[in-house]
PDB file of N, CA and C in Angstrom:
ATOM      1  N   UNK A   1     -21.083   2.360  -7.710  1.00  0.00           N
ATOM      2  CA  UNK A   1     -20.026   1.369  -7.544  1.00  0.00           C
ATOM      3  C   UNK A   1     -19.214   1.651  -6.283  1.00  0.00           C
ATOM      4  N   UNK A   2     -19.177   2.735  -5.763  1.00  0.00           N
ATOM      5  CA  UNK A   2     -18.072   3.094  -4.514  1.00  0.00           C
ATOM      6  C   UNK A   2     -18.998   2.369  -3.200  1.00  0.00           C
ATOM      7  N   UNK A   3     -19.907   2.991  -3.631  1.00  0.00           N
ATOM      8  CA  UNK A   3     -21.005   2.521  -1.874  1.00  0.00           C
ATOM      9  C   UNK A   3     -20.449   0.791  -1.637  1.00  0.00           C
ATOM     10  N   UNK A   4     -20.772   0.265  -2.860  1.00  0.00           N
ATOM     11  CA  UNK A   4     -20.382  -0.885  -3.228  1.00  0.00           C
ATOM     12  C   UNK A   4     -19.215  -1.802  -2.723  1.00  0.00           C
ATOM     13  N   UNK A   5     -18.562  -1.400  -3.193  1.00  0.00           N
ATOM     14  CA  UNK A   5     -17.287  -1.797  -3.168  1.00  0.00           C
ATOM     15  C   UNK A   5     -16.267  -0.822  -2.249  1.00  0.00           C
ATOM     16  N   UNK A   6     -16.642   0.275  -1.579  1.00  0.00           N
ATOM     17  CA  UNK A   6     -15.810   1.374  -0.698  1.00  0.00           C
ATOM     18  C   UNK A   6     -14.521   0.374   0.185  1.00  0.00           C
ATOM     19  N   UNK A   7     -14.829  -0.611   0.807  1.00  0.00           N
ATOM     20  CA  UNK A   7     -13.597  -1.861   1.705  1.00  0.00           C
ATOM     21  C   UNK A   7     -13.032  -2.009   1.041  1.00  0.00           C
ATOM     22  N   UNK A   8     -13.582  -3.110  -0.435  1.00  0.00           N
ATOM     23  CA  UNK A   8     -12.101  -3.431  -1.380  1.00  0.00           C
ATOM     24  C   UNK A   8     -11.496  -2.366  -1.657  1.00  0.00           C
ATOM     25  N   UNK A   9     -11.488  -1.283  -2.272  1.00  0.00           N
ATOM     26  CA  UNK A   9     -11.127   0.226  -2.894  1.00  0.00           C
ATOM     27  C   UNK A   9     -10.352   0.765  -1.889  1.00  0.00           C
ATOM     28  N   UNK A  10     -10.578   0.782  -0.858  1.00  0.00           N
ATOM     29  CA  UNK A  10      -9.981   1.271   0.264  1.00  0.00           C
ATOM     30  C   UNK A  10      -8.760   0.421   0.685  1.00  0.00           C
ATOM     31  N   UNK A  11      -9.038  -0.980   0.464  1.00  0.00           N
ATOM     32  CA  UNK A  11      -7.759  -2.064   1.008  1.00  0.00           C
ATOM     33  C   UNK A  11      -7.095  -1.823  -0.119  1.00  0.00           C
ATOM     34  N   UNK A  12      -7.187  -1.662  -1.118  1.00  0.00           N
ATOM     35  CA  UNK A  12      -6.541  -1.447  -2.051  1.00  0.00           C
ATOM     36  C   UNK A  12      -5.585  -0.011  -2.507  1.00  0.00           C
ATOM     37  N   UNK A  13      -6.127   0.736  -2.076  1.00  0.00           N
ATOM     38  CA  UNK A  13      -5.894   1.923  -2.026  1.00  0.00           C
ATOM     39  C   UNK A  13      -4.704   2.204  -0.909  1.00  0.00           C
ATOM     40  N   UNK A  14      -5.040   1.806   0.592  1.00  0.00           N
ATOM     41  CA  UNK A  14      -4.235   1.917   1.615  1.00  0.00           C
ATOM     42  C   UNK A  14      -2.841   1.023   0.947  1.00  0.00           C
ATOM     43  N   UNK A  15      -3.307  -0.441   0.479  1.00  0.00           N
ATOM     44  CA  UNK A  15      -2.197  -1.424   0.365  1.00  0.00           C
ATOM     45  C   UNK A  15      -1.246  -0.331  -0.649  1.00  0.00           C
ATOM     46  N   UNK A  16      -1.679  -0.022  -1.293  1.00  0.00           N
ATOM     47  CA  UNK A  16      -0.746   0.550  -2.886  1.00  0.00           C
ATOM     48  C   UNK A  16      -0.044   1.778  -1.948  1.00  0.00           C
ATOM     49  N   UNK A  17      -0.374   2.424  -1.329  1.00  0.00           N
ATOM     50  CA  UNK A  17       0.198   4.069  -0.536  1.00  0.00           C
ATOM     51  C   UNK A  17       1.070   3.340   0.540  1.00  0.00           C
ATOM     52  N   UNK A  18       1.030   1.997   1.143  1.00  0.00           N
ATOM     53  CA  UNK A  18       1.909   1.285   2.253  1.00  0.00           C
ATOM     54  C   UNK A  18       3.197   0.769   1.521  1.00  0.00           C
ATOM     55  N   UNK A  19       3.170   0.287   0.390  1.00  0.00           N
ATOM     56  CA  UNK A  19       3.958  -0.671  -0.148  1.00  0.00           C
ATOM     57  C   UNK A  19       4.653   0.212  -1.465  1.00  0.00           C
ATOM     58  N   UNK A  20       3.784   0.723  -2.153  1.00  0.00           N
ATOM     59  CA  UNK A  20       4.824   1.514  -3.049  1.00  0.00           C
ATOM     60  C   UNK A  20       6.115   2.395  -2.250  1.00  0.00           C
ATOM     61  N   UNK A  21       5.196   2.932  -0.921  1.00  0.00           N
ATOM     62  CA  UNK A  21       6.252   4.101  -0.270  1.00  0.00           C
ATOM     63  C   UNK A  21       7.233   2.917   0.069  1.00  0.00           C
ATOM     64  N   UNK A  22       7.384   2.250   0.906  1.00  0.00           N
ATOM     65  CA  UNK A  22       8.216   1.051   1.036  1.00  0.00           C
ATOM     66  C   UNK A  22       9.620   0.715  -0.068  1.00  0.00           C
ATOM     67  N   UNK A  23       8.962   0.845  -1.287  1.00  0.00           N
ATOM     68  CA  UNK A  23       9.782   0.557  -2.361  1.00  0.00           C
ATOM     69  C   UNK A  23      10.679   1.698  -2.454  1.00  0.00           C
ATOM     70  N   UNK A  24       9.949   2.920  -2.278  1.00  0.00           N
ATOM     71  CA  UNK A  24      10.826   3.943  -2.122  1.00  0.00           C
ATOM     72  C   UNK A  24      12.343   4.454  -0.734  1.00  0.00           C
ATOM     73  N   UNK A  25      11.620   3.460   0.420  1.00  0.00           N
ATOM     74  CA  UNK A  25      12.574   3.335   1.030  1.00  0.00           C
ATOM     75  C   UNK A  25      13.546   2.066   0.821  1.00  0.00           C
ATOM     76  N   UNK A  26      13.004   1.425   0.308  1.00  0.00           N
ATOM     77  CA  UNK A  26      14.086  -0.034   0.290  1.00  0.00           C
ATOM     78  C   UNK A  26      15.430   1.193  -0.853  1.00  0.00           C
ATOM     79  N   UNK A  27      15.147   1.812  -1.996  1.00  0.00           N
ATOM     80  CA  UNK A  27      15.671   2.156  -2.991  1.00  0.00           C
ATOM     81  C   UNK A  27      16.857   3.250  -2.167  1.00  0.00           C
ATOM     82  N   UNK A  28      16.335   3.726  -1.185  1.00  0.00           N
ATOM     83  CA  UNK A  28      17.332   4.617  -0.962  1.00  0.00           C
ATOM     84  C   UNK A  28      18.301   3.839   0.924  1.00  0.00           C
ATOM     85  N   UNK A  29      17.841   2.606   0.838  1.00  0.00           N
ATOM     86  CA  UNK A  29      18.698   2.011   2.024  1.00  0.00           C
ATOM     87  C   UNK A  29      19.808   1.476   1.439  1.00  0.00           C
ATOM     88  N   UNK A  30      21.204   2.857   1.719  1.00  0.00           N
ATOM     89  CA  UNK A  30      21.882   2.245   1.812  1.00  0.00           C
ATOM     90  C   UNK A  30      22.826   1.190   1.979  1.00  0.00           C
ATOM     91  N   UNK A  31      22.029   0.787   3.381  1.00  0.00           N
ATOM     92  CA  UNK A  31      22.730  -0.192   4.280  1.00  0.00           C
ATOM     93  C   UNK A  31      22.625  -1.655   3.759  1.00  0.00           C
ATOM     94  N   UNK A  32      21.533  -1.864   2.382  1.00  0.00           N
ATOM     95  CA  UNK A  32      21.117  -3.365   1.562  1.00  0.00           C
ATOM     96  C   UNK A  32      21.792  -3.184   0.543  1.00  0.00           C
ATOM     97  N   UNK A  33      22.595  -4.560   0.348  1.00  0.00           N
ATOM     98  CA  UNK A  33      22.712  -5.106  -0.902  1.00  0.00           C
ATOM     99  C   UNK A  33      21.672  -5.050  -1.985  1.00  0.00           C
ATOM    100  N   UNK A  34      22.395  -5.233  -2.828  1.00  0.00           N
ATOM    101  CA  UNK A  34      21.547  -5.553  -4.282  1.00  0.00           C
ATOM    102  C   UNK A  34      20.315  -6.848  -3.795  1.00  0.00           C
ATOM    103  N   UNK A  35      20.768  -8.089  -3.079  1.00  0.00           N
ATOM    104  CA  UNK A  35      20.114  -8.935  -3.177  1.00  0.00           C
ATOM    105  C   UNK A  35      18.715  -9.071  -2.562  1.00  0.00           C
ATOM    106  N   UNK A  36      19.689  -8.362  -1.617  1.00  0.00           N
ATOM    107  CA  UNK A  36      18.067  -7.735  -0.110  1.00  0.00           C
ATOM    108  C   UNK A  36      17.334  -6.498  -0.591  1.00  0.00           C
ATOM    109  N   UNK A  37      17.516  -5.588  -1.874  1.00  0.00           N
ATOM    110  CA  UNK A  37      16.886  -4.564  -2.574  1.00  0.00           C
ATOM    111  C   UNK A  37      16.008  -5.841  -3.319  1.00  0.00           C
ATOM    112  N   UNK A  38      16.103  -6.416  -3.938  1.00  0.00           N
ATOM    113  CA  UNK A  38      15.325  -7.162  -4.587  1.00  0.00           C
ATOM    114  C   UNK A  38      14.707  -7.979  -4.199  1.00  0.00           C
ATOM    115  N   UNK A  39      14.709  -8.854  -3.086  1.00  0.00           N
ATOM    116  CA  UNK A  39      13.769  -9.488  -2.445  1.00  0.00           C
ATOM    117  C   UNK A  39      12.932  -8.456  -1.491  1.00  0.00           C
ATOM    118  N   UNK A  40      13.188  -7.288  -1.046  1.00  0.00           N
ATOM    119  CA  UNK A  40      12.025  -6.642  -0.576  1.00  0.00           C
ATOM    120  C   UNK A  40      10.981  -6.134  -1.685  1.00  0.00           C
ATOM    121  N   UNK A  41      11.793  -5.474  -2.987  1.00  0.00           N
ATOM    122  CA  UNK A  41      11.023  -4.775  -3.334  1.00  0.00           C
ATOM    123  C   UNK A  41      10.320  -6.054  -3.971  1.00  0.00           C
ATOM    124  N   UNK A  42      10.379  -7.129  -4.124  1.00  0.00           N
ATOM    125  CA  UNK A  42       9.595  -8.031  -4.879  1.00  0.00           C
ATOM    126  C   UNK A  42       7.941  -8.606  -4.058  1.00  0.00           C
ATOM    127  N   UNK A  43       8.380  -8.489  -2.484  1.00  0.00           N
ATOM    128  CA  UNK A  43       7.504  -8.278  -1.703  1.00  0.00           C
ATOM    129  C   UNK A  43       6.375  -7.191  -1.877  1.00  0.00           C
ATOM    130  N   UNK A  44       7.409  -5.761  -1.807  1.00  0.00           N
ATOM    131  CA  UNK A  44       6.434  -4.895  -1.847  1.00  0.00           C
ATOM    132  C   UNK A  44       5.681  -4.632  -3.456  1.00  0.00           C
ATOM    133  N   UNK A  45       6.173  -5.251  -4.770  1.00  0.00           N
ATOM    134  CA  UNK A  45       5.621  -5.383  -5.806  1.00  0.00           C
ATOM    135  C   UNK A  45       3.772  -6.632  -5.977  1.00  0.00           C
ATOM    136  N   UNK A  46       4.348  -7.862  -5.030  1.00  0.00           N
ATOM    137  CA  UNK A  46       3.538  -8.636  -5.071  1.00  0.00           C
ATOM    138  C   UNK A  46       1.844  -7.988  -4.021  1.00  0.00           C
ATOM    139  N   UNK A  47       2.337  -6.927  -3.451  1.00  0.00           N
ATOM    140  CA  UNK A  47       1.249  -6.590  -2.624  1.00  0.00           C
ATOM    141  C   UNK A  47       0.301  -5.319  -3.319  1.00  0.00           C
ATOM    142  N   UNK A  48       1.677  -4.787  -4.802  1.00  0.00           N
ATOM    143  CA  UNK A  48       0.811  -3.747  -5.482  1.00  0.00           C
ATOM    144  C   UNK A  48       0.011  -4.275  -6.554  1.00  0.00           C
ATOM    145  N   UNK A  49       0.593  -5.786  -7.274  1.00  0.00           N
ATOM    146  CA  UNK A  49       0.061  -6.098  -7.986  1.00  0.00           C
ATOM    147  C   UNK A  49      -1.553  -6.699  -7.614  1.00  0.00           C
ATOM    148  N   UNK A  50      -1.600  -7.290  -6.349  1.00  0.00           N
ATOM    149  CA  UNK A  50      -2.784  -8.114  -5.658  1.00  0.00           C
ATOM    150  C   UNK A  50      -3.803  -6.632  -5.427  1.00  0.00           C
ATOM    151  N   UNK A  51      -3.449  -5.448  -5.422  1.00  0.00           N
ATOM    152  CA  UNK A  51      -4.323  -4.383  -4.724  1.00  0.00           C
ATOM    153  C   UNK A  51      -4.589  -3.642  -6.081  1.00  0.00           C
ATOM    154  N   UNK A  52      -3.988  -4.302  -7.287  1.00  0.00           N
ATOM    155  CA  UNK A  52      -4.145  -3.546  -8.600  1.00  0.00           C
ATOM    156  C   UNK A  52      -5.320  -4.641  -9.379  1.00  0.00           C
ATOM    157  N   UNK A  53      -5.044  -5.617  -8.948  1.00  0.00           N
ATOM    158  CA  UNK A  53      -6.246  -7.031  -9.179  1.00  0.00           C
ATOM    159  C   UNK A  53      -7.307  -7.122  -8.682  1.00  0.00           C
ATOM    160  N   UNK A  54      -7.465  -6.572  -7.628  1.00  0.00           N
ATOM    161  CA  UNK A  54      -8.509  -5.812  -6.981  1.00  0.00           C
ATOM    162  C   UNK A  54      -9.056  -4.944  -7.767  1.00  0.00           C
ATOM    163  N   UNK A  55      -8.756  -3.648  -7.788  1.00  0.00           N
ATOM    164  CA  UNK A  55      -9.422  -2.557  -8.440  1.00  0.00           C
ATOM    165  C   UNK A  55      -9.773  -2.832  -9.785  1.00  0.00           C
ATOM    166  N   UNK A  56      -8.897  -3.838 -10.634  1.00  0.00           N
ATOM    167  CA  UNK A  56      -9.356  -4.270 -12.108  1.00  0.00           C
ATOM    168  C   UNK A  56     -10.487  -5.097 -12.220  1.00  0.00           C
ATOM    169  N   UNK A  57     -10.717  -6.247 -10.738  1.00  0.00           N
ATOM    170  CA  UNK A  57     -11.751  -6.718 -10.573  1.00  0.00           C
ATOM    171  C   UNK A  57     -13.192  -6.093 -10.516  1.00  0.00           C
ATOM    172  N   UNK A  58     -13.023  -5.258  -9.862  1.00  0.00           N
ATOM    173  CA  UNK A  58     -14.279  -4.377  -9.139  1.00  0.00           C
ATOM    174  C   UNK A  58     -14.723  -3.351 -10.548  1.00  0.00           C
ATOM    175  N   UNK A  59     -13.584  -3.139 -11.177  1.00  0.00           N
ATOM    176  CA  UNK A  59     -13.882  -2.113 -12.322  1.00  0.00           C
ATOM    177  C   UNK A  59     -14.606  -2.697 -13.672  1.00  0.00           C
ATOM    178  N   UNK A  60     -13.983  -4.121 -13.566  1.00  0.00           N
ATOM    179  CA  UNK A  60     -15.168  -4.758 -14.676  1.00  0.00           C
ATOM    180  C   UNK A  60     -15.810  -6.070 -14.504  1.00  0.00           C
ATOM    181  N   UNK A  61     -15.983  -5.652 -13.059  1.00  0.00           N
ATOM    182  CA  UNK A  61     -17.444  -6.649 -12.534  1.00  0.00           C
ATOM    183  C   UNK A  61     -17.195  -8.006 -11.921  1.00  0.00           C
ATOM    184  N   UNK A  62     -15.723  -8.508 -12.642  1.00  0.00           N
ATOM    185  CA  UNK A  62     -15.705  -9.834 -12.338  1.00  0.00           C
ATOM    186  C   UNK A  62     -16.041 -10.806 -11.500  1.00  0.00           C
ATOM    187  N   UNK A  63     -16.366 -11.890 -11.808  1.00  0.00           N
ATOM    188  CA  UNK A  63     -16.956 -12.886 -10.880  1.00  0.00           C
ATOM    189  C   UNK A  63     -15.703 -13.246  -9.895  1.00  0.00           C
ATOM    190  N   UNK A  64     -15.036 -12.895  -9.992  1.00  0.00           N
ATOM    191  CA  UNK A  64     -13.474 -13.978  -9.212  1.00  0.00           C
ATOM    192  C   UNK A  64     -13.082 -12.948  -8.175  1.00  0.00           C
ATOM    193  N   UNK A  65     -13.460 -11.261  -8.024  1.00  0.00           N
ATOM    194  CA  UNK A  65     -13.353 -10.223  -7.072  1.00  0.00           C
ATOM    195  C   UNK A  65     -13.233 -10.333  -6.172  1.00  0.00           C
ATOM    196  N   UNK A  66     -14.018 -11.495  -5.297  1.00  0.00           N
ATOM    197  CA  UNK A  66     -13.974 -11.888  -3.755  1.00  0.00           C
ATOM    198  C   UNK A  66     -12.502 -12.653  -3.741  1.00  0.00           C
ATOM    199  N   UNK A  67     -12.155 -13.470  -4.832  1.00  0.00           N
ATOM    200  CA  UNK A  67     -10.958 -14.081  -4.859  1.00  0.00           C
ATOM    201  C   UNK A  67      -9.919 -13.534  -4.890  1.00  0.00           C
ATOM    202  N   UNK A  68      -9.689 -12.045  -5.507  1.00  0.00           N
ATOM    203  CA  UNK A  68      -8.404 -10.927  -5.345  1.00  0.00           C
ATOM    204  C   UNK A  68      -8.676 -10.641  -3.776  1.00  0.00           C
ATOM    205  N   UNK A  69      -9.877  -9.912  -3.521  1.00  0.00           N
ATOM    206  CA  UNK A  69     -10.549  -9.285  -2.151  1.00  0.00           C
ATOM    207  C   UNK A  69      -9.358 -10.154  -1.010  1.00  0.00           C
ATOM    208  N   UNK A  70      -9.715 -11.243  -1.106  1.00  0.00           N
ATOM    209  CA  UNK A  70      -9.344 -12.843   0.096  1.00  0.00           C
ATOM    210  C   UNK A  70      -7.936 -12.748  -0.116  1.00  0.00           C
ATOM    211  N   UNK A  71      -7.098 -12.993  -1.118  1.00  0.00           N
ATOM    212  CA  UNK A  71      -5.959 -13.050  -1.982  1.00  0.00           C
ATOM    213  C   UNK A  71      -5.023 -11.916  -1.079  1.00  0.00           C
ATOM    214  N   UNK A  72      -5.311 -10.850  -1.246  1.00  0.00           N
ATOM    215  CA  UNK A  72      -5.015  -9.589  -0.841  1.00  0.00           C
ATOM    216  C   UNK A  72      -5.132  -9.617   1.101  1.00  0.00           C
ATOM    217  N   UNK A  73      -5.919  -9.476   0.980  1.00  0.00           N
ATOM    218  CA  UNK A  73      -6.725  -9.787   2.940  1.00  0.00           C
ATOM    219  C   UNK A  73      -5.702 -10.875   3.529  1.00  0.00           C
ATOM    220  N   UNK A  74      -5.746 -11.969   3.015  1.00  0.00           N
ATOM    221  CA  UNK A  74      -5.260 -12.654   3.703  1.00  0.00           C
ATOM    222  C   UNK A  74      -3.488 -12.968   3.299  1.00  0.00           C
ATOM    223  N   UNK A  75      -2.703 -12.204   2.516  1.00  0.00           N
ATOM    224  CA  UNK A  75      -1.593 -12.206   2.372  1.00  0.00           C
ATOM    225  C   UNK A  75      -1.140 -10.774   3.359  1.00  0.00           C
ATOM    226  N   UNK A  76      -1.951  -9.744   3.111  1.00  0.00           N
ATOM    227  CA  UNK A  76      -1.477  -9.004   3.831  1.00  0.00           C
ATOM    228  C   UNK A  76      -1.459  -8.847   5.796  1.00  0.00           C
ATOM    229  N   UNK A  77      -2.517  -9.968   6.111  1.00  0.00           N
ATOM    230  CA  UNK A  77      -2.691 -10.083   7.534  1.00  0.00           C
ATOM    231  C   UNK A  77      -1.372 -11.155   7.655  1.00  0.00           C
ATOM    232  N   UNK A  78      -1.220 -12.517   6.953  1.00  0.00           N
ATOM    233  CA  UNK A  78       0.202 -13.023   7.152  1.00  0.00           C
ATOM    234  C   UNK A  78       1.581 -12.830   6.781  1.00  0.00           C
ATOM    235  N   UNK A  79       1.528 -11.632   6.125  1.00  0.00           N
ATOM    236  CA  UNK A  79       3.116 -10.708   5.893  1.00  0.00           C
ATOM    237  C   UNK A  79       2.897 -10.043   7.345  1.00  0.00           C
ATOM    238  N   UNK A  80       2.241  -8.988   7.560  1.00  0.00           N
ATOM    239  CA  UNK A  80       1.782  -8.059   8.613  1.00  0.00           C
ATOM    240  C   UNK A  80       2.174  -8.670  10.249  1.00  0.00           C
ATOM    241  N   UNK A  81       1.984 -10.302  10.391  1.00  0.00           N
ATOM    242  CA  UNK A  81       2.417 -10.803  11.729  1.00  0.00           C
ATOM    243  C   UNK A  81       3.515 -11.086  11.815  1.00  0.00           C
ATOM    244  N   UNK A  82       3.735 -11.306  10.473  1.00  0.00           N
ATOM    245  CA  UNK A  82       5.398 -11.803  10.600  1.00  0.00           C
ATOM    246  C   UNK A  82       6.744 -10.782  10.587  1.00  0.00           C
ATOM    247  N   UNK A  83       6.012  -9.490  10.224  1.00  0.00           N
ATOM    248  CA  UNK A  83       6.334  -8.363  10.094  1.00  0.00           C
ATOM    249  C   UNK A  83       6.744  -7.839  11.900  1.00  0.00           C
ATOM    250  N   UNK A  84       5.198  -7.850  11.920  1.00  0.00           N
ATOM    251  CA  UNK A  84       5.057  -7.328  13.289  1.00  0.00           C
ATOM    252  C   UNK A  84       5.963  -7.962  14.654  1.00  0.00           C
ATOM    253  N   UNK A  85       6.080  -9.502  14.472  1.00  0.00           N
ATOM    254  CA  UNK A  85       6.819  -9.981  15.593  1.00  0.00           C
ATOM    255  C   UNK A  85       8.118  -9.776  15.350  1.00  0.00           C
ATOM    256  N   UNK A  86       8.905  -9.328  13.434  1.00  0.00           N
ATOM    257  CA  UNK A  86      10.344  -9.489  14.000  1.00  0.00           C
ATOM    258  C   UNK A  86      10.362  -8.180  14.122  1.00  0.00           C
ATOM    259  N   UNK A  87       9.207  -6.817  13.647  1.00  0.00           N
ATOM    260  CA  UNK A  87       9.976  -5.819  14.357  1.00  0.00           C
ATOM    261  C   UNK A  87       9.969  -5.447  16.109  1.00  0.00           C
ATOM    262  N   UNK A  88       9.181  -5.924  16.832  1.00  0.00           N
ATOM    263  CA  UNK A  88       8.893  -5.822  17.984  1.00  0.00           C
ATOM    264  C   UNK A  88       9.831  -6.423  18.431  1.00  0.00           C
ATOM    265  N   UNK A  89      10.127  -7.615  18.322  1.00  0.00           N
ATOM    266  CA  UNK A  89      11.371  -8.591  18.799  1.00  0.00           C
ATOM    267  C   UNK A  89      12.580  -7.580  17.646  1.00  0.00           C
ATOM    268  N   UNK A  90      12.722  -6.760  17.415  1.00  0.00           N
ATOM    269  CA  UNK A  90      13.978  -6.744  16.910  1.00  0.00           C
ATOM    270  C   UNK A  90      14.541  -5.473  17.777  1.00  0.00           C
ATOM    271  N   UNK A  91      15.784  -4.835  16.830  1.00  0.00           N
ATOM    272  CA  UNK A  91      16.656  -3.408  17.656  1.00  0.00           C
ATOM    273  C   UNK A  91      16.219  -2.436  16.781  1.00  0.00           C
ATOM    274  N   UNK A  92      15.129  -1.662  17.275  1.00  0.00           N
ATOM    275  CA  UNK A  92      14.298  -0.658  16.747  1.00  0.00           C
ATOM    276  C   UNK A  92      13.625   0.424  17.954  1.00  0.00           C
ATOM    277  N   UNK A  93      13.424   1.489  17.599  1.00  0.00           N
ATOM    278  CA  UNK A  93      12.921   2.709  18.447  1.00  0.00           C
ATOM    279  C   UNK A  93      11.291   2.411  18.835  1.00  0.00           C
ATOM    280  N   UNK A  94      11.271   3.036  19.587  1.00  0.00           N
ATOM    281  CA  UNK A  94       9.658   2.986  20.011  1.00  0.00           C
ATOM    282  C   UNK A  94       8.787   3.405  19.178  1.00  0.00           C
ATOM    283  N   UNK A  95       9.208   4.526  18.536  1.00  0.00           N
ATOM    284  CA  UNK A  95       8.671   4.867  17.507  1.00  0.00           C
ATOM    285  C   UNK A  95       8.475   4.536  16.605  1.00  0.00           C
ATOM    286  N   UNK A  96       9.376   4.059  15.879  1.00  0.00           N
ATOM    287  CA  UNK A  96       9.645   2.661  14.737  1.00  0.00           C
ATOM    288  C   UNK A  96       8.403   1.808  14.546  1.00  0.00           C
ATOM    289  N   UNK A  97       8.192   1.160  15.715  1.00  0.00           N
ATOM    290  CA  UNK A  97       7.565   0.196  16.307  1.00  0.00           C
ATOM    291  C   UNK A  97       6.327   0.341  16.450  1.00  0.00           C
ATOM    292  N   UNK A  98       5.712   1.330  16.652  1.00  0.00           N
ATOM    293  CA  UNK A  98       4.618   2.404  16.910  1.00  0.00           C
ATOM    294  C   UNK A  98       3.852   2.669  15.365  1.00  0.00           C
ATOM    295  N   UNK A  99       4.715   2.809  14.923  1.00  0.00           N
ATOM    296  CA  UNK A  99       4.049   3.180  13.614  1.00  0.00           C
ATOM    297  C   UNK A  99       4.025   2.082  12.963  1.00  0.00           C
ATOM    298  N   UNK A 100       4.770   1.238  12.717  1.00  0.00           N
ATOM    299  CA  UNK A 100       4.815  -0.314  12.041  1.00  0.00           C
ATOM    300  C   UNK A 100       3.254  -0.817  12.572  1.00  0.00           C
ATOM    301  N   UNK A 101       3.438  -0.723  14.049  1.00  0.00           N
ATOM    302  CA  UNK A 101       2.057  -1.740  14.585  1.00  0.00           C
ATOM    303  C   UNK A 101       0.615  -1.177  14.308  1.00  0.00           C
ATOM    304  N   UNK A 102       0.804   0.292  13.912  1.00  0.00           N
ATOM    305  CA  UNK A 102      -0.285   1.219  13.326  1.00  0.00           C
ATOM    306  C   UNK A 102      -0.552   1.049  11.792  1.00  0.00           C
ATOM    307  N   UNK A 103       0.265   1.104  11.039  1.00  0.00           N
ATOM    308  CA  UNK A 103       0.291   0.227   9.691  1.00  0.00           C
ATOM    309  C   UNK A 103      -0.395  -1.107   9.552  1.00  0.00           C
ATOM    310  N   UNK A 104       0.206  -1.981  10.627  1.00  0.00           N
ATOM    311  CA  UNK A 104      -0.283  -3.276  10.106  1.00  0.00           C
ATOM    312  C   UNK A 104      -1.610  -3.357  10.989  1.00  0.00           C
ATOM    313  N   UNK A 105      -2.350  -2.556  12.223  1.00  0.00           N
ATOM    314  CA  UNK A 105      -3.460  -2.481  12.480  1.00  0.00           C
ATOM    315  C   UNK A 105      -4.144  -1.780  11.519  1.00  0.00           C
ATOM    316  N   UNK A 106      -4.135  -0.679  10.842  1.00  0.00           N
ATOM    317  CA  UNK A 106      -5.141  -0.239   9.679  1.00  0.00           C
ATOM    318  C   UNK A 106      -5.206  -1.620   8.697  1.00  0.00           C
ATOM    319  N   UNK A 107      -3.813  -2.193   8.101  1.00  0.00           N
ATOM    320  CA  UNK A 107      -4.498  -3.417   7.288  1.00  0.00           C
ATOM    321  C   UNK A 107      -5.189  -4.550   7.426  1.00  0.00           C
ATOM    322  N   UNK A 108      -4.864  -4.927   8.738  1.00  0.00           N
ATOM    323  CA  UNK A 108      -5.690  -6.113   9.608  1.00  0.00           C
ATOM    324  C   UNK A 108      -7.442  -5.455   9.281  1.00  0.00           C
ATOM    325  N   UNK A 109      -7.719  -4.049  10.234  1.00  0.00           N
ATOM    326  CA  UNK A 109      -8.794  -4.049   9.629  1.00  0.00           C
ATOM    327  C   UNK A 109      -9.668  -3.728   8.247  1.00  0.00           C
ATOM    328  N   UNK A 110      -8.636  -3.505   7.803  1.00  0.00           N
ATOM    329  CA  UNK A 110      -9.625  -3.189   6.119  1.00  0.00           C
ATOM    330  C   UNK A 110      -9.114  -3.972   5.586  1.00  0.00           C
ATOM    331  N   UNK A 111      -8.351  -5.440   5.858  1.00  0.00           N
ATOM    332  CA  UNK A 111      -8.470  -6.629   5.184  1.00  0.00           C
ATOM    333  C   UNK A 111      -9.862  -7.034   5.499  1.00  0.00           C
ATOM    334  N   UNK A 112     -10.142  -6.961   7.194  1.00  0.00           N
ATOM    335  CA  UNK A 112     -11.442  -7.764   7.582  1.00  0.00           C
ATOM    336  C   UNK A 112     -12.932  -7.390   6.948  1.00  0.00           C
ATOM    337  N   UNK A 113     -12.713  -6.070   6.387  1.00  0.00           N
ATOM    338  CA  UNK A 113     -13.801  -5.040   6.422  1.00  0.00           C
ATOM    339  C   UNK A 113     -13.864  -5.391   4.836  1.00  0.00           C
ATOM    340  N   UNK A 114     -12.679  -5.780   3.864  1.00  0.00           N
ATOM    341  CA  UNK A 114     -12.797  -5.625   2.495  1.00  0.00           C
ATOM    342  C   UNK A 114     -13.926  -7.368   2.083  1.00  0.00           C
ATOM    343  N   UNK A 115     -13.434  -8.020   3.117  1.00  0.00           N
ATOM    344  CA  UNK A 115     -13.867  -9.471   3.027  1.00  0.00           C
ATOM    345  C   UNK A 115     -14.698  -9.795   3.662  1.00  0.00           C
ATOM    346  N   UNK A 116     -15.751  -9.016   4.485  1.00  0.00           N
ATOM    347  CA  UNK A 116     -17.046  -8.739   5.084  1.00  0.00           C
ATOM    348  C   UNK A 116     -17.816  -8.386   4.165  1.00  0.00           C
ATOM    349  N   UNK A 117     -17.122  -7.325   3.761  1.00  0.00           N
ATOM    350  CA  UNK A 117     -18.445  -6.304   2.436  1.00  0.00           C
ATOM    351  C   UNK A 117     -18.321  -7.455   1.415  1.00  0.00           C
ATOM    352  N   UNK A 118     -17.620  -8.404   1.173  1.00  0.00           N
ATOM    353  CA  UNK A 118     -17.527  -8.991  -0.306  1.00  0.00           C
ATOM    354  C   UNK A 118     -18.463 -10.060  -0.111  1.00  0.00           C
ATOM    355  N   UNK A 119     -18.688 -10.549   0.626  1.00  0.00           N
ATOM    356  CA  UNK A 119     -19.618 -11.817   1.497  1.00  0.00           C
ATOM    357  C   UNK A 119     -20.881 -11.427   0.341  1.00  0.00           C
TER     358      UNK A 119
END
């Protein structure tokens, strides 16, 4: 099953280690309200649940797998640009910035790679 399925497992895997840690920083930013704690972490919830639909897919075979696979792939490449342009356009360190655009380049490609292998 891994040879198999290694892209989805992997997009899934990366997505859950990107977005849970996330939750862990939204929790300790001070600088947000209650309201902006909850609309991020609801973000970063909707990207663990899609990468947990995944792995439940793949684990018992389902026919609809390519449909989490796509689901996943293609929510995370259009969070990821929209991500990417306001942090680049925003007041952030080089570094900041650096690693954000390294984040959302590993998911760009093992979105592409999870929805290649699923073909």
């Amino acid at each position: 099953m891994w040879t198999t399925h290694k892209a989805p497992l992997l997009l899934a895997g990366w997505t859950v280690l990107v977005w849970t840690t996330r939750i862990g920083n939204i929790l300790g930013d001070d600088d947000l309200d209650t309201g902006e704690k909850v609309g991020r972490i609801a973000l970063a919830l909707s990207f663990t649940a899609l990468a947990l639909l995944i792995v439940w897919a793949v684990l018992t075979r389902s026919p609809r797998r390519r449909l989490a696979i796509v689901a996943l792939a293609g929510w995370s490449v259009g969070v990821w640009v929209v991500r990417a342009v306001g942090i680049v356009g925003g007041d952030h360190s080089a570094a900041f910035i650096a690693v954000h655009l390294v984040l959302a380049g590993v998911s760009f490609v093992l979105s592409w790679w999870a929805v290649t292998a699923s073909r």
